[in-house]
C-alpha atoms as a PDB file:
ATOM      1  CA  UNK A   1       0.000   0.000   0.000  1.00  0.00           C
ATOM      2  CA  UNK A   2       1.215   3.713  -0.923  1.00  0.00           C
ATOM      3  CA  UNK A   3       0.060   6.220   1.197  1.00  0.00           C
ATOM      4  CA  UNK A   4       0.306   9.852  -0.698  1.00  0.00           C
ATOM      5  CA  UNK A   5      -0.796  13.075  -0.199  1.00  0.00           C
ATOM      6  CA  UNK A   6      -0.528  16.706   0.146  1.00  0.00           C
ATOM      7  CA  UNK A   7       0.722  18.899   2.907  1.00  0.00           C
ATOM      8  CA  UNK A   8       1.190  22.866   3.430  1.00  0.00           C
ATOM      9  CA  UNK A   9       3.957  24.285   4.599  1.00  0.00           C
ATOM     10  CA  UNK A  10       5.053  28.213   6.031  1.00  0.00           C
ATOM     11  CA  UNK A  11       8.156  29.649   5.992  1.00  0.00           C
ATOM     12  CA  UNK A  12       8.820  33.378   7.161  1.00  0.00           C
ATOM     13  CA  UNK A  13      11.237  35.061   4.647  1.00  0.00           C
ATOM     14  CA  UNK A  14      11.881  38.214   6.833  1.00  0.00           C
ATOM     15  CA  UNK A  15      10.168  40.944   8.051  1.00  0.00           C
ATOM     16  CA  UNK A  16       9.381  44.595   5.829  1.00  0.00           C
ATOM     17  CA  UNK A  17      11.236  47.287   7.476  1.00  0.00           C
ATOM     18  CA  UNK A  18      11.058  49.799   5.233  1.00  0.00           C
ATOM     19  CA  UNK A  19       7.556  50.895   5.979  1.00  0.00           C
ATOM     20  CA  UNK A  20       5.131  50.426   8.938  1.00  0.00           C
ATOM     21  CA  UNK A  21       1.761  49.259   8.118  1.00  0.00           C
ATOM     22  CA  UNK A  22      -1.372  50.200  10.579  1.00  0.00           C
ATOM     23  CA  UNK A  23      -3.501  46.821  10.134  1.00  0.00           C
ATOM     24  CA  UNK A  24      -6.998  47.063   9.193  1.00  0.00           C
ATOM     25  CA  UNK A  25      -8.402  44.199  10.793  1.00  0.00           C
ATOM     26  CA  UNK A  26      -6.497  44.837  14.744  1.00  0.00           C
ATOM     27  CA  UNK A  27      -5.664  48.105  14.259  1.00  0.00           C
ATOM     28  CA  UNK A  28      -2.202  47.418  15.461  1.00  0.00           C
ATOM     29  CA  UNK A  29       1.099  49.272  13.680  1.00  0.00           C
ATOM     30  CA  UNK A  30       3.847  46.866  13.051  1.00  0.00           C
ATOM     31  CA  UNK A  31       6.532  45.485  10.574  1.00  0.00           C
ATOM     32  CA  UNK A  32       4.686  43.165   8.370  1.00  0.00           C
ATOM     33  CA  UNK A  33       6.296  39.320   7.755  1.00  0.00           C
ATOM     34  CA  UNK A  34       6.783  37.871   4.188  1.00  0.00           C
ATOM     35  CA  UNK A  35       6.000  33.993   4.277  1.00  0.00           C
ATOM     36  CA  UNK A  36       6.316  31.506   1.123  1.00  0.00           C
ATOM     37  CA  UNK A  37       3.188  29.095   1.430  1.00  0.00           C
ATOM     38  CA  UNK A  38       4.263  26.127  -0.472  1.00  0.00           C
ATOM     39  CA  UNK A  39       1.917  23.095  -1.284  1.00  0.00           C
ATOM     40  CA  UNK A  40       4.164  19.799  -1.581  1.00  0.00           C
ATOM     41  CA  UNK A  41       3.436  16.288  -2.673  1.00  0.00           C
ATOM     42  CA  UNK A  42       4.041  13.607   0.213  1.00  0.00           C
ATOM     43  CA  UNK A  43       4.719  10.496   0.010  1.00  0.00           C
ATOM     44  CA  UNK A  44       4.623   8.316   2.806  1.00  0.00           C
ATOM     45  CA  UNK A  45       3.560  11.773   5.089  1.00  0.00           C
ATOM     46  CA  UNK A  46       7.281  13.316   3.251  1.00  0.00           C
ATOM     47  CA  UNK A  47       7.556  16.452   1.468  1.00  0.00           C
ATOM     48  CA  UNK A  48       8.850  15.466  -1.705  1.00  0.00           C
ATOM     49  CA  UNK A  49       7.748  17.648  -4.597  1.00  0.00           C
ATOM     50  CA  UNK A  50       6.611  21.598  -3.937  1.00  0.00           C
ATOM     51  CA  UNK A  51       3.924  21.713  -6.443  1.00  0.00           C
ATOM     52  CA  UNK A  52       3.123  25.442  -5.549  1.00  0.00           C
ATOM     53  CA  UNK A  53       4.457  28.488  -4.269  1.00  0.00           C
ATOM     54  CA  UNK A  54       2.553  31.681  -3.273  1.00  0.00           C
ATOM     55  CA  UNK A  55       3.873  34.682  -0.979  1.00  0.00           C
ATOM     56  CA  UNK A  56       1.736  36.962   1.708  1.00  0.00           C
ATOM     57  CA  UNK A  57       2.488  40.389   3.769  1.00  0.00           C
ATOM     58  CA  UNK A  58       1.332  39.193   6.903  1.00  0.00           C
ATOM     59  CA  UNK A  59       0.506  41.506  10.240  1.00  0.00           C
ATOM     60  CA  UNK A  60       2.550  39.527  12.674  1.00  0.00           C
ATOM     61  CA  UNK A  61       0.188  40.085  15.706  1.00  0.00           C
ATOM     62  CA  UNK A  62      -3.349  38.746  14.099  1.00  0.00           C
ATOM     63  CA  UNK A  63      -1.568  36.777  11.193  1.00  0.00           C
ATOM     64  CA  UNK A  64      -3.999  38.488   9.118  1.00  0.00           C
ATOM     65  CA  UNK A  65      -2.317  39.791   5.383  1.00  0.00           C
ATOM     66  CA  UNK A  66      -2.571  40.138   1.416  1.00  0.00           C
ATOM     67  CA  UNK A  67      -1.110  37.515  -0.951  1.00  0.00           C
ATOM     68  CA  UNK A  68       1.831  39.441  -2.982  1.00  0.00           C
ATOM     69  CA  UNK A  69       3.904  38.355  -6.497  1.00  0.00           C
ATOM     70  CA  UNK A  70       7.408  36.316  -6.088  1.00  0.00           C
ATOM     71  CA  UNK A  71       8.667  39.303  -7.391  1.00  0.00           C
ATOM     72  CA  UNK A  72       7.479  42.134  -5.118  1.00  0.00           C
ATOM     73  CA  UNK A  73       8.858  39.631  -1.958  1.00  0.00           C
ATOM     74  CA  UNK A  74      11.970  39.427  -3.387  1.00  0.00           C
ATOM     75  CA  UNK A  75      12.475  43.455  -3.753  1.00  0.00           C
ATOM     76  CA  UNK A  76      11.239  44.062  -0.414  1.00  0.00           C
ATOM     77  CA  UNK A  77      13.572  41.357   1.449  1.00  0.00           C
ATOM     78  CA  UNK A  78      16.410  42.612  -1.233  1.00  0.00           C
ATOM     79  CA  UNK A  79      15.906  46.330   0.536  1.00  0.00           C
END
C-alpha cells in the first residue's frame, strides 16, 4: 500500500522594514512578515515535490495579510 498526499507548509522570509503598516483588521502598527506558502506532494507523510508556491504580507500580531507576487517579496527582502 502507498500512502500519498498533500501537505502545506510556512516559511517566514523576513520581516518589511522599510515601511510600517497600521492593520486594518487589529488596528495594530507593526513590521509586516513575508512567508512563502508552499503546497508539496508527500509520500509516505514526506515532502517530496513543492507543487506550488505563493507569498503573503502578513501583520505579525493577528496573522492576518494580502497575498503578494514572487517578485514584489523578493524586492522588499532585497531592501
Amino acid at each position: 500500500m502507498i500512502i500519498y498526499g498533500w501537505k502545506h507548509m510556512n516559511k517566514e522570509l523576513g520581516i518589511n522594514l522599510s515601511k510600517i503598516y497600521c492593520c486594518p483588521h487589529c488596528n495594530n502598527s507593526s513590521h509586516y512578515k513575508i512567508i512563502r506558502h508552499r503546497l508539496y506532494f508527500t509520500l509516505f507523510f514526506l515532502p517530496i515535490l513543492p507543487l506550488s508556491s505563493k507569498y503573503y504580507e502578513i501583520c505579525p500580531i493577528c496573522e492576518r495579510g494580502a497575498k503578494i507576487k514572487k517578485a514584489e517579496a523578493k524586492a522588499i527582502l532585497a531592501s
